[in-house]
C-alpha atoms as a PDB file:
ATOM      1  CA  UNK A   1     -27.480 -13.195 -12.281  1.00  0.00           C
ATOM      2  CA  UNK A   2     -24.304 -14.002 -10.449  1.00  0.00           C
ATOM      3  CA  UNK A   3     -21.691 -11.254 -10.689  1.00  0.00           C
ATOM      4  CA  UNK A   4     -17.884 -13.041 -10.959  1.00  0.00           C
ATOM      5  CA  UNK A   5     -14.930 -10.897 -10.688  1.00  0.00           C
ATOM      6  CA  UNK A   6     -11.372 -11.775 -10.749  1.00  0.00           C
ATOM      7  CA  UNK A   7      -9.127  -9.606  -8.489  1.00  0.00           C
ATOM      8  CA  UNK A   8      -5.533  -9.704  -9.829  1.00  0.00           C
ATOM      9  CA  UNK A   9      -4.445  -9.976  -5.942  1.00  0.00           C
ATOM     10  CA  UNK A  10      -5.692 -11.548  -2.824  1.00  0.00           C
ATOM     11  CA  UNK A  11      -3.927 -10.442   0.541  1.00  0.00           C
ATOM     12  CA  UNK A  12      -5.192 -12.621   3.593  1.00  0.00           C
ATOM     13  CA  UNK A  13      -5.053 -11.363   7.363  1.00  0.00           C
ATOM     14  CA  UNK A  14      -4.147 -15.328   8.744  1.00  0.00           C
ATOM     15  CA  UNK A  15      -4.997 -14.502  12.675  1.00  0.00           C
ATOM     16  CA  UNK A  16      -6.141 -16.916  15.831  1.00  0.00           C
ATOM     17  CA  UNK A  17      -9.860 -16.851  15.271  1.00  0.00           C
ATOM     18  CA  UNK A  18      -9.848 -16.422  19.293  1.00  0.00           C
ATOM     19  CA  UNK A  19      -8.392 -12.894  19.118  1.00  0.00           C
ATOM     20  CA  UNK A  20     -10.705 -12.205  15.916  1.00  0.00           C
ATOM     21  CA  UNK A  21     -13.392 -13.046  18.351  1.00  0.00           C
ATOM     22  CA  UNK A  22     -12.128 -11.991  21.613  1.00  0.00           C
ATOM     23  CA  UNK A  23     -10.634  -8.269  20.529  1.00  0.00           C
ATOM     24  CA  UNK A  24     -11.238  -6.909  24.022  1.00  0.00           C
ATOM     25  CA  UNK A  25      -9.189  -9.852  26.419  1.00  0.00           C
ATOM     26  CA  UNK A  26      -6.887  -8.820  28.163  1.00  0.00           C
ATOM     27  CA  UNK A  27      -3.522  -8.661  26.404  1.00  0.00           C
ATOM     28  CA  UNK A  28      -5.061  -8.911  22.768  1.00  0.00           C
ATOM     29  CA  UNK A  29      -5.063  -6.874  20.106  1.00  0.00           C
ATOM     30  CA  UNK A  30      -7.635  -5.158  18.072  1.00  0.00           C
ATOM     31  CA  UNK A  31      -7.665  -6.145  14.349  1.00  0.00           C
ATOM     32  CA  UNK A  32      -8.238  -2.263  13.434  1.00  0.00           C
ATOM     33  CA  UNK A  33      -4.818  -1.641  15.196  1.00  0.00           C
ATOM     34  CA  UNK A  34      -3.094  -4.346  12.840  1.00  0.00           C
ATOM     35  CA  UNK A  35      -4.764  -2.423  10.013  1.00  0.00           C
ATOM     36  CA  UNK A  36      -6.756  -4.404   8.266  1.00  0.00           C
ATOM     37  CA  UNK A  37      -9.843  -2.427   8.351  1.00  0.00           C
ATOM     38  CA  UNK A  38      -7.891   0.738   7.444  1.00  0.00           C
ATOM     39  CA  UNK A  39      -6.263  -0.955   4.373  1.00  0.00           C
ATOM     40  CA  UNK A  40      -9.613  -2.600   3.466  1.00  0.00           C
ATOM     41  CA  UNK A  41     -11.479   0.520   3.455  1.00  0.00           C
ATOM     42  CA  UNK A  42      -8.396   2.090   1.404  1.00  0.00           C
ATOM     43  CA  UNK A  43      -8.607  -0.909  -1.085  1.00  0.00           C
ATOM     44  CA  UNK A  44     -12.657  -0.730  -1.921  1.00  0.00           C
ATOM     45  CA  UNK A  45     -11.399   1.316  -4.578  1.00  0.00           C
ATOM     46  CA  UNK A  46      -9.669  -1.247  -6.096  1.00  0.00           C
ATOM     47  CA  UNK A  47     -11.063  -3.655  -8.536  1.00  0.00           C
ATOM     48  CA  UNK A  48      -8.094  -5.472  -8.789  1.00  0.00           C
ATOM     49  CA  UNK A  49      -7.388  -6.432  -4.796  1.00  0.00           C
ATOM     50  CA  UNK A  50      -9.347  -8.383  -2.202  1.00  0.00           C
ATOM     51  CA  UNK A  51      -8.639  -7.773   1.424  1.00  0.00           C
ATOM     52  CA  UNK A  52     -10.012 -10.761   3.853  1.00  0.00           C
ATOM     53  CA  UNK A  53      -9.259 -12.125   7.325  1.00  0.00           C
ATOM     54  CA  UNK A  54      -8.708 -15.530   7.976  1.00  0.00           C
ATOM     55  CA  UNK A  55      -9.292 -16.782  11.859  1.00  0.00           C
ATOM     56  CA  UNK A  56      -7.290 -20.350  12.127  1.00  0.00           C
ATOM     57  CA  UNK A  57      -8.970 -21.864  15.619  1.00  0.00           C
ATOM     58  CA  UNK A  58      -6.633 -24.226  16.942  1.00  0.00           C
ATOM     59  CA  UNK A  59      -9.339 -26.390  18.826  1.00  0.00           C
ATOM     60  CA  UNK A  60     -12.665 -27.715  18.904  1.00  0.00           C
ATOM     61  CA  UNK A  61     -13.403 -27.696  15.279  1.00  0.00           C
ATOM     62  CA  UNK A  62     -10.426 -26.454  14.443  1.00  0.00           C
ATOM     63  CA  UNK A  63     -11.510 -24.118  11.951  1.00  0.00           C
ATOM     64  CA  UNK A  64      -8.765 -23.407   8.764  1.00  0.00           C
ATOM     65  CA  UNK A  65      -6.219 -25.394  10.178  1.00  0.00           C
ATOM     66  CA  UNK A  66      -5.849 -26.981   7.103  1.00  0.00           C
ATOM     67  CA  UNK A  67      -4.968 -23.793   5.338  1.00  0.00           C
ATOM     68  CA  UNK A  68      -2.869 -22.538   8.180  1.00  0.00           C
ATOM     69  CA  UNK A  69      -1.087 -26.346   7.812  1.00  0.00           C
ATOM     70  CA  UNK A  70      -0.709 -25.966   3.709  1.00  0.00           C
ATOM     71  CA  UNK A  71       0.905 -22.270   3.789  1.00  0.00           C
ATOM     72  CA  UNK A  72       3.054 -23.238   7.431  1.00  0.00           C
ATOM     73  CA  UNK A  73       1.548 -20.457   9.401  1.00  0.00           C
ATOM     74  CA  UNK A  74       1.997 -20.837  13.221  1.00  0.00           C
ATOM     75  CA  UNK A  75       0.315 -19.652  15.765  1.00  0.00           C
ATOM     76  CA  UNK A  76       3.061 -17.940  17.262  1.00  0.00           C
ATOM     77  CA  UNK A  77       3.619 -15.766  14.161  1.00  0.00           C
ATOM     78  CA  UNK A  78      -0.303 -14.475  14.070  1.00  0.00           C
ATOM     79  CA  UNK A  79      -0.681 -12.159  12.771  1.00  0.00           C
ATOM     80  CA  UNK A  80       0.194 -13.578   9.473  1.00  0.00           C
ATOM     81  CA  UNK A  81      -0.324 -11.913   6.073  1.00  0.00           C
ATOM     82  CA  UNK A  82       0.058 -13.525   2.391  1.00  0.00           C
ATOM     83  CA  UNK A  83      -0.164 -11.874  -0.764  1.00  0.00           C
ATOM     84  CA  UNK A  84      -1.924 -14.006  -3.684  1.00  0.00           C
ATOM     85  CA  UNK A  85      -0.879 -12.733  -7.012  1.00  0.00           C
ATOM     86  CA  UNK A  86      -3.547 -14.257  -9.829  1.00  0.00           C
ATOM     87  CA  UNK A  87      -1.462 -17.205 -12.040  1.00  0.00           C
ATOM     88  CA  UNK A  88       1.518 -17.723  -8.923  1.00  0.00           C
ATOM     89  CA  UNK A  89       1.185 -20.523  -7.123  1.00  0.00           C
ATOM     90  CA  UNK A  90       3.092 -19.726  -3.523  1.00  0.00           C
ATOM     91  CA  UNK A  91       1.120 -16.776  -2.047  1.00  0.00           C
ATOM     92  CA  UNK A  92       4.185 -13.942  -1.070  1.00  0.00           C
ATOM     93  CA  UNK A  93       4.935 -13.493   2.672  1.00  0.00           C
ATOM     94  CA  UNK A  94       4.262  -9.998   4.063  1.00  0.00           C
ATOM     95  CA  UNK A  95       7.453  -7.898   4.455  1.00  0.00           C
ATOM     96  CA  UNK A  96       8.074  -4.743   6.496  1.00  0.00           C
ATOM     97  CA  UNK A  97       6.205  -2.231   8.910  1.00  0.00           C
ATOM     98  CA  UNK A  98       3.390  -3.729   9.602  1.00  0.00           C
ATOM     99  CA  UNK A  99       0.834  -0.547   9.935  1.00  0.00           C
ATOM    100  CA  UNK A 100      -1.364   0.736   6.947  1.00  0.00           C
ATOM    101  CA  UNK A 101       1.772   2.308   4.665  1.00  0.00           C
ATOM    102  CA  UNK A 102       3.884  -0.355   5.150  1.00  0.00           C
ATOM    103  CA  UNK A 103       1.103  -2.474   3.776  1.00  0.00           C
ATOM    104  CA  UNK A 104       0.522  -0.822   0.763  1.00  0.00           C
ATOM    105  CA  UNK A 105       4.567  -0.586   0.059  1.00  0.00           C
ATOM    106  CA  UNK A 106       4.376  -4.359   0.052  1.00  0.00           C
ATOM    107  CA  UNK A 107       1.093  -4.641  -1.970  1.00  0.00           C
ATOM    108  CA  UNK A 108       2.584  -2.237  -4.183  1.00  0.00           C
ATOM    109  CA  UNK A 109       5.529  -3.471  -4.637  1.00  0.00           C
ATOM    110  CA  UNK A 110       4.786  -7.564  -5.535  1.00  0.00           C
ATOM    111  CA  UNK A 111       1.371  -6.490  -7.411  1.00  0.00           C
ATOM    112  CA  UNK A 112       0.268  -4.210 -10.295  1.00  0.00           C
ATOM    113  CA  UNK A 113      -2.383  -2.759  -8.073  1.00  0.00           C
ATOM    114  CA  UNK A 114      -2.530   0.466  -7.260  1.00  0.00           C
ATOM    115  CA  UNK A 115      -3.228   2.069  -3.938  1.00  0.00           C
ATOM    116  CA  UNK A 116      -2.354   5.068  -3.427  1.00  0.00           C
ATOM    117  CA  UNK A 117      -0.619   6.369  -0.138  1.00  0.00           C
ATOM    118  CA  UNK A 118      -1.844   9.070   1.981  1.00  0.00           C
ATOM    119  CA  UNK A 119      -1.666  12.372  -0.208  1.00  0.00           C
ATOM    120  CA  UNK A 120      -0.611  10.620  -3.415  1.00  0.00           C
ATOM    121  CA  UNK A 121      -2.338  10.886  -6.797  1.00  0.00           C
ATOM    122  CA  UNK A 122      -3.054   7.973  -9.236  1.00  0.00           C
ATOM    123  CA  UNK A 123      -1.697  10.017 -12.366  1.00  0.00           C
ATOM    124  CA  UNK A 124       1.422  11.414 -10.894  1.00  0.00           C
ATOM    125  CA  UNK A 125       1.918   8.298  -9.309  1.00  0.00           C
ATOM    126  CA  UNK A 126       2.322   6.693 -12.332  1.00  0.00           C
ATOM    127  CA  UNK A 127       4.156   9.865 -14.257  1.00  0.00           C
ATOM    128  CA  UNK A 128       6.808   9.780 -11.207  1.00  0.00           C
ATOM    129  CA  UNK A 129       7.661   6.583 -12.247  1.00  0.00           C
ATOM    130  CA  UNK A 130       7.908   7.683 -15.812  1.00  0.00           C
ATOM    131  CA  UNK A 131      10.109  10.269 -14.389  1.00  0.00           C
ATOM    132  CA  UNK A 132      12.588   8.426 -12.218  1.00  0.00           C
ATOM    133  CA  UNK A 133      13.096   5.662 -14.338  1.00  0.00           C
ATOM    134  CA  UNK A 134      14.110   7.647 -17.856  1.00  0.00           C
ATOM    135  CA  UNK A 135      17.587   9.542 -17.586  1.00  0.00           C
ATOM    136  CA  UNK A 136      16.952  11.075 -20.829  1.00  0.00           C
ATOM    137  CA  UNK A 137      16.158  14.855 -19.700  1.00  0.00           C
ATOM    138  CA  UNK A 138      14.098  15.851 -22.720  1.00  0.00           C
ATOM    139  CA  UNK A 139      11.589  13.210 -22.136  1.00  0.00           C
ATOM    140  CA  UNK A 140      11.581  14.493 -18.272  1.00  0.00           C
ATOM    141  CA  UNK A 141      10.883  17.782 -19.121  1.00  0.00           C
ATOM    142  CA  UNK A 142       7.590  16.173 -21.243  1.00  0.00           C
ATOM    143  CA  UNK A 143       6.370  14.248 -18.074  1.00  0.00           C
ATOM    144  CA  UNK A 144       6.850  16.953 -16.297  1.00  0.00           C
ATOM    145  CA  UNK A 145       4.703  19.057 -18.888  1.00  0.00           C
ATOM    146  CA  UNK A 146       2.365  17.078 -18.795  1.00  0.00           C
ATOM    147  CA  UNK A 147       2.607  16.658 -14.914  1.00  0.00           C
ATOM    148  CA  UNK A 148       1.607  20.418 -15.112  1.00  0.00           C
ATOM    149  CA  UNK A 149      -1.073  20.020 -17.663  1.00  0.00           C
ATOM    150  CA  UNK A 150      -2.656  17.577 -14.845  1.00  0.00           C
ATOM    151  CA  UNK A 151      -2.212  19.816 -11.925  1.00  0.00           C
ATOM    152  CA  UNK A 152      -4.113  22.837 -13.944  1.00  0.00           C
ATOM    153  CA  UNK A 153      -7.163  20.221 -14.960  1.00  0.00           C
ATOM    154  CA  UNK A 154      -7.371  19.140 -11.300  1.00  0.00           C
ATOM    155  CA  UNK A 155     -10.909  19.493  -9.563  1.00  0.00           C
ATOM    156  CA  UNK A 156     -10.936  18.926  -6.536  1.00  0.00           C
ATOM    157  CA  UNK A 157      -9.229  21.612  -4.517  1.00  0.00           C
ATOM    158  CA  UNK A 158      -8.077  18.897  -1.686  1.00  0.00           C
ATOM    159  CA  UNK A 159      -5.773  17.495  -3.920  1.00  0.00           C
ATOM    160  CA  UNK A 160      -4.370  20.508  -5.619  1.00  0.00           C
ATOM    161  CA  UNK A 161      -1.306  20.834  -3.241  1.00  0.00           C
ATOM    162  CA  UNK A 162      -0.637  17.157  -3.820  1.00  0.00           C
ATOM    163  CA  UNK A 163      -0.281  17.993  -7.550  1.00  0.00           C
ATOM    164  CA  UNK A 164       1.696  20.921  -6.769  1.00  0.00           C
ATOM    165  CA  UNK A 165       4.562  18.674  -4.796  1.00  0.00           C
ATOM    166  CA  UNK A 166       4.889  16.277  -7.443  1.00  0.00           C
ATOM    167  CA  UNK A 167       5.461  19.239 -10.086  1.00  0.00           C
ATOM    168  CA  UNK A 168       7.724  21.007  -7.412  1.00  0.00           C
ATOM    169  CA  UNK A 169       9.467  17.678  -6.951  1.00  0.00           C
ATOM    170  CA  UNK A 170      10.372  17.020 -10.999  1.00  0.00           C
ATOM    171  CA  UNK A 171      11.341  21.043 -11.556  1.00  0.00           C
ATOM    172  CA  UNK A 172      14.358  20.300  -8.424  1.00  0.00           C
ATOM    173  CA  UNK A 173      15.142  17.136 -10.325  1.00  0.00           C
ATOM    174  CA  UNK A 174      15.279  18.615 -13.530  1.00  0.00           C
ATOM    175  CA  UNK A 175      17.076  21.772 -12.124  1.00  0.00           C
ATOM    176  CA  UNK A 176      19.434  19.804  -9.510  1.00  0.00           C
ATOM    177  CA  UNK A 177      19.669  15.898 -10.804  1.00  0.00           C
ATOM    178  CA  UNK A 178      19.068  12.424  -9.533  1.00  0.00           C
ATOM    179  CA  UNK A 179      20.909  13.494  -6.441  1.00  0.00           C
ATOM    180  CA  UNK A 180      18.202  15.856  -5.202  1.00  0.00           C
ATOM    181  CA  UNK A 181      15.751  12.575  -4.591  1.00  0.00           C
ATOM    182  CA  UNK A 182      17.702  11.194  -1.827  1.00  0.00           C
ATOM    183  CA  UNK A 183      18.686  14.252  -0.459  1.00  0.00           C
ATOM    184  CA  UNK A 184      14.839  14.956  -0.099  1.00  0.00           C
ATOM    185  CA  UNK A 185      14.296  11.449   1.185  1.00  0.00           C
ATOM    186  CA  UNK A 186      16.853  11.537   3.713  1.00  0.00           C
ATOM    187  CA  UNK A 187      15.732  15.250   4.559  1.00  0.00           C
ATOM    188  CA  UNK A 188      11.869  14.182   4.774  1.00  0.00           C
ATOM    189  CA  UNK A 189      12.658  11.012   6.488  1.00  0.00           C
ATOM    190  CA  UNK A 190      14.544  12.730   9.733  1.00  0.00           C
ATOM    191  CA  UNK A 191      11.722  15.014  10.254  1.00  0.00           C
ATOM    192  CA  UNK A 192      10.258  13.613  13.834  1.00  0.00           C
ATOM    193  CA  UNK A 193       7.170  11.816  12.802  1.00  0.00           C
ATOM    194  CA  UNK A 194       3.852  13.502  14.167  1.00  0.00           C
ATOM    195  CA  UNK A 195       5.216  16.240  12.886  1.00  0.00           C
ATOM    196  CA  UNK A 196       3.212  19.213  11.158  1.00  0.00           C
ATOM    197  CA  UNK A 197       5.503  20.621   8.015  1.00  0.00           C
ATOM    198  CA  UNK A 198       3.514  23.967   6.843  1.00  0.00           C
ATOM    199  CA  UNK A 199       4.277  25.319   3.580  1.00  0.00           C
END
């Protein structure tokens, strides 16, 4: 029996298929450091995304140089990376920091798909959104209720402090207001990175 599944997103890796092949020359590369393994092993998860390289060989055969012709990727741009969304026709061109995060921003953001960045949980993924996008503070104070009725059912112990920063997070909002979210953001993003925050 032949097993068919439809991914709701495709995001290609377009690269020379000379680095692909030649990741230790001199002045190359490695894939792994563009992050393509790292997101594909993140995105095995994931029924709805397929991660793949492309190598575009601009000689000999000349391998994909049709598809590198029909989506006008250059070899001076490699690495190139387009997101297929299922039912759009033009794939969308990759956008920002290109390292694993930035990735999954930009998946993300153009796809229902989710993939969760480091430390973040599915379920209060998805009830932070609830939160930030209602103004109406009695329906915030029942996502975060039920934000807390996750964090008490959680089993594994590794992601209990995860759970405990998204409840933290909503109480400030509730308590301080829309402003405290880019205060923290601000805050969190001119801590010098590398850094180890204890609690």
């Amino acid at each position: 029996m032949l097993y068919k599944h439809i991914y709701k997103c495709l995001l290609i890796f377009i690269t020379s298929l000379q680095i692909a092949i030649s990741i230790n020359a001199k002045g190359l590369t490695p894939l792994d450091s563009w992050s393509f393994d790292k997101l594909a092993a993140a995105s095995r998860s994931s029924l709805d995304l397929l991660v793949a390289e492309v190598g575009i060989k601009d000689y000999g055969d000349k391998e994909n140089m049709d598809l590198g012709e029909r989506f006008d990727v250059k070899k001076e741009d490699f690495p190139v990376v387009k997101l297929f969304i299922n039912g759009k026709e033009d794939p969308i061109p990759f956008e920002g920091q290109f390292n694993l995060e930035g990735l999954k921003k930009f998946i993300q953001k153009y796809a229902d798909v989710y993939i969760g960045l480091e430390n973040c949980l599915e379920t209060f993924d998805r009830l932070a959104v609830k939160f930030v996008t209602t103004k109406n503070e009695e329906e915030r104070k029942q996502i975060l209720k039920k934000a807390e009725e996750e964090w008490d059912g959680i089993k594994n112990p590794s992601e209990e402090p995860s759970a405990e920063m998204y409840v933290k997070i909503m109480r400030k909002v509730i308590q301080k207001g829309d402003d405290f979210i880019n205060s923290e953001k601000d805050r969190v993003e001119g801590l010098p990175q590398n850094s180890c925050i204890k609690r």
